[in-house]
C-alpha atoms as a PDB file:
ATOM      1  CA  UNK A   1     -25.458 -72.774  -8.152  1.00  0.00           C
ATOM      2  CA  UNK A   2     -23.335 -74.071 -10.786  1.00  0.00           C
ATOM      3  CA  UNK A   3     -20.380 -72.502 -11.302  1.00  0.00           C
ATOM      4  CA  UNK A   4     -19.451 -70.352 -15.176  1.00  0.00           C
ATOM      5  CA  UNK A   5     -15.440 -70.940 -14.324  1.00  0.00           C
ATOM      6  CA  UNK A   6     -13.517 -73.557 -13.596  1.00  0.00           C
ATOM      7  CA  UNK A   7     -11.385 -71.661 -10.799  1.00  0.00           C
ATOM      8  CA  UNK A   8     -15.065 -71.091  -8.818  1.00  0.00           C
ATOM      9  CA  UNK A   9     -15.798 -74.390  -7.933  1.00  0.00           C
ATOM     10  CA  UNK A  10     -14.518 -73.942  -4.021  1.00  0.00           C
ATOM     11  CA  UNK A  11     -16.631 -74.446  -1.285  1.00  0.00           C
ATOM     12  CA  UNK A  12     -15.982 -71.464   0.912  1.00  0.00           C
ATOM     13  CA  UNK A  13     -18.499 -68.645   1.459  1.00  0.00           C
ATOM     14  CA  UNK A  14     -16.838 -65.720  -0.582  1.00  0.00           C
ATOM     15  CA  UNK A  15     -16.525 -67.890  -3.665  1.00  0.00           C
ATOM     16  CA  UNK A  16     -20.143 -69.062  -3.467  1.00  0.00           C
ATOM     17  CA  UNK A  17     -21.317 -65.203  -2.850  1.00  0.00           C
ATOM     18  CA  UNK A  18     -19.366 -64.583  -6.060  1.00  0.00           C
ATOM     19  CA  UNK A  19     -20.783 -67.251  -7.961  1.00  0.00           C
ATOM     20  CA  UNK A  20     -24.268 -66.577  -6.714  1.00  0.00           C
ATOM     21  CA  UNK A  21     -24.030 -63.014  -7.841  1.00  0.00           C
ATOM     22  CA  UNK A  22     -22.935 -63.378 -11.162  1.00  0.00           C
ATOM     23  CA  UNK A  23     -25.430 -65.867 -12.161  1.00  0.00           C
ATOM     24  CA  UNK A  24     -28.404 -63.800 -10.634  1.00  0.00           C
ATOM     25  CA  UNK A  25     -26.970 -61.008 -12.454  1.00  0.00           C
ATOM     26  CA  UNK A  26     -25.917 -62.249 -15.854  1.00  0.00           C
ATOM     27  CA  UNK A  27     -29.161 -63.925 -15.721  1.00  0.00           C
ATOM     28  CA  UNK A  28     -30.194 -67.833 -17.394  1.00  0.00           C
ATOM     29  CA  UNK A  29     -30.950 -69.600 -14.516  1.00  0.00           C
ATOM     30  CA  UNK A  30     -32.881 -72.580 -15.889  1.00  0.00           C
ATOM     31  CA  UNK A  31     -36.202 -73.830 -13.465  1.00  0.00           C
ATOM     32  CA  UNK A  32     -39.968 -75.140 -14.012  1.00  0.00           C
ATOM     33  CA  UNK A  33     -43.001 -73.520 -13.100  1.00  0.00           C
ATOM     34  CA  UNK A  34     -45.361 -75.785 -11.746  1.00  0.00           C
ATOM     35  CA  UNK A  35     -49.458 -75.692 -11.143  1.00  0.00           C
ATOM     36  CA  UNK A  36     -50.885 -75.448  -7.905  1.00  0.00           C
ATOM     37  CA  UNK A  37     -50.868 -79.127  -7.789  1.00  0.00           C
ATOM     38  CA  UNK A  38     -47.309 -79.013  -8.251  1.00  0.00           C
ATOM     39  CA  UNK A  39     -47.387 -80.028 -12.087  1.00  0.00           C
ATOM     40  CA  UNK A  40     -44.662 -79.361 -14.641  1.00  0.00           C
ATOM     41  CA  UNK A  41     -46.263 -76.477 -17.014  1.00  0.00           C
ATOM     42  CA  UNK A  42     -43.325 -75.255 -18.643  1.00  0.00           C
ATOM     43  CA  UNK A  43     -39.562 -74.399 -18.339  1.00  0.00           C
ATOM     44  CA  UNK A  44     -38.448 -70.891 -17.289  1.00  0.00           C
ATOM     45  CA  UNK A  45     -35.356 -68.785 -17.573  1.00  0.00           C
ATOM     46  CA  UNK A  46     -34.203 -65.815 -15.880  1.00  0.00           C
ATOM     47  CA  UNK A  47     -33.116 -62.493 -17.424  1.00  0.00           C
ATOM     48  CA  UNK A  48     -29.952 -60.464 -17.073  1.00  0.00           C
ATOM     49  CA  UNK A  49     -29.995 -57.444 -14.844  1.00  0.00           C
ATOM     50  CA  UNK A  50     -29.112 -55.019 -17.106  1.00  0.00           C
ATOM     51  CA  UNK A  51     -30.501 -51.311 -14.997  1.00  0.00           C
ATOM     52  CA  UNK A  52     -28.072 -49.882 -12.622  1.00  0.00           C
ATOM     53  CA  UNK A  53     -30.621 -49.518  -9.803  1.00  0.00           C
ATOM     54  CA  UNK A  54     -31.736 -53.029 -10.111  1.00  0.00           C
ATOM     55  CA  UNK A  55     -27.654 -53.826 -10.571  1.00  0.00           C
ATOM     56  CA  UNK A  56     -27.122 -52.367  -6.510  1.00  0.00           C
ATOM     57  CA  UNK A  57     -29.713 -53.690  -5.115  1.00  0.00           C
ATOM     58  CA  UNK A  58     -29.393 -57.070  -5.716  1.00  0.00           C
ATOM     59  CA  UNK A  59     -25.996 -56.441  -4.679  1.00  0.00           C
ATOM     60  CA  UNK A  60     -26.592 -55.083  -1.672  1.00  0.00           C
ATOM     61  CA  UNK A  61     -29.234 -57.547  -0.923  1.00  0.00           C
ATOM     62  CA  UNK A  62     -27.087 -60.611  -1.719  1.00  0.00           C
ATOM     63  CA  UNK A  63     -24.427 -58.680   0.464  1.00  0.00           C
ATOM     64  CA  UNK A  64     -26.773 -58.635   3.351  1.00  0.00           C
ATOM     65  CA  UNK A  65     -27.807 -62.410   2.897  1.00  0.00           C
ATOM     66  CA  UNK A  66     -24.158 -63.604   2.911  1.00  0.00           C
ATOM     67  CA  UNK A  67     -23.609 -61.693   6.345  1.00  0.00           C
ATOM     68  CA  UNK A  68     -26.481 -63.526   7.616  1.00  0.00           C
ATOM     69  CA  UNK A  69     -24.667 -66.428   6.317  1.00  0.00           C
ATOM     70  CA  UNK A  70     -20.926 -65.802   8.408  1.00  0.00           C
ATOM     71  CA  UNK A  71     -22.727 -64.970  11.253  1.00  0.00           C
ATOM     72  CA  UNK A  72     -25.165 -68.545  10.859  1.00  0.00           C
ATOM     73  CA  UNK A  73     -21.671 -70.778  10.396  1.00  0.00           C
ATOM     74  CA  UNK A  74     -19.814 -69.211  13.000  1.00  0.00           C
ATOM     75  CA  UNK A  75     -22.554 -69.554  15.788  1.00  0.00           C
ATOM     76  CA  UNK A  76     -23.109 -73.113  14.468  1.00  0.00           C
ATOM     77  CA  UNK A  77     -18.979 -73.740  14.470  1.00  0.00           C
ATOM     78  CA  UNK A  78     -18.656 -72.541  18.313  1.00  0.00           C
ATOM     79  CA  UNK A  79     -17.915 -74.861  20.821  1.00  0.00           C
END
């Protein structure tokens, strides 16, 4: 993900949730859809989340992925 502020571009979990989530949510995320042969047919963009429902629970499922996350790094960073 590529960061909308200068100040995000560290490389530590919380600042990569943040960035994460406000792209998702403010939407624009460039991408190509491809064929079932895996051929360019166009570009696509994503939307903003703009309903309060939808708001949470992407929130709470990004929350839930970056637990996953801290509990991946710290079993692969024990001795």
């Amino acid at each position: 993900m590529i960061p909308r502020r200068y100040d995000d571009k560290a490389n530590d979990l919380w600042t990569t949730f943040n960035v994460t989530q406000e792209n998702v949510i403010r939407g624009g995320l460039r991408g190509m859809l491809l064929d079932e042969q895996g051929r360019r047919v166009r570009r696509v963009s994503t939307r903003a989340v703009n309903g309060i429902d939808q708001d949470i629970k992407l929130n709470k499922a990004l929350w839930v992925l970056s637990q996953k996350m801290a509990q991946l790094k710290a079993i692969k960073d024990a001795p």
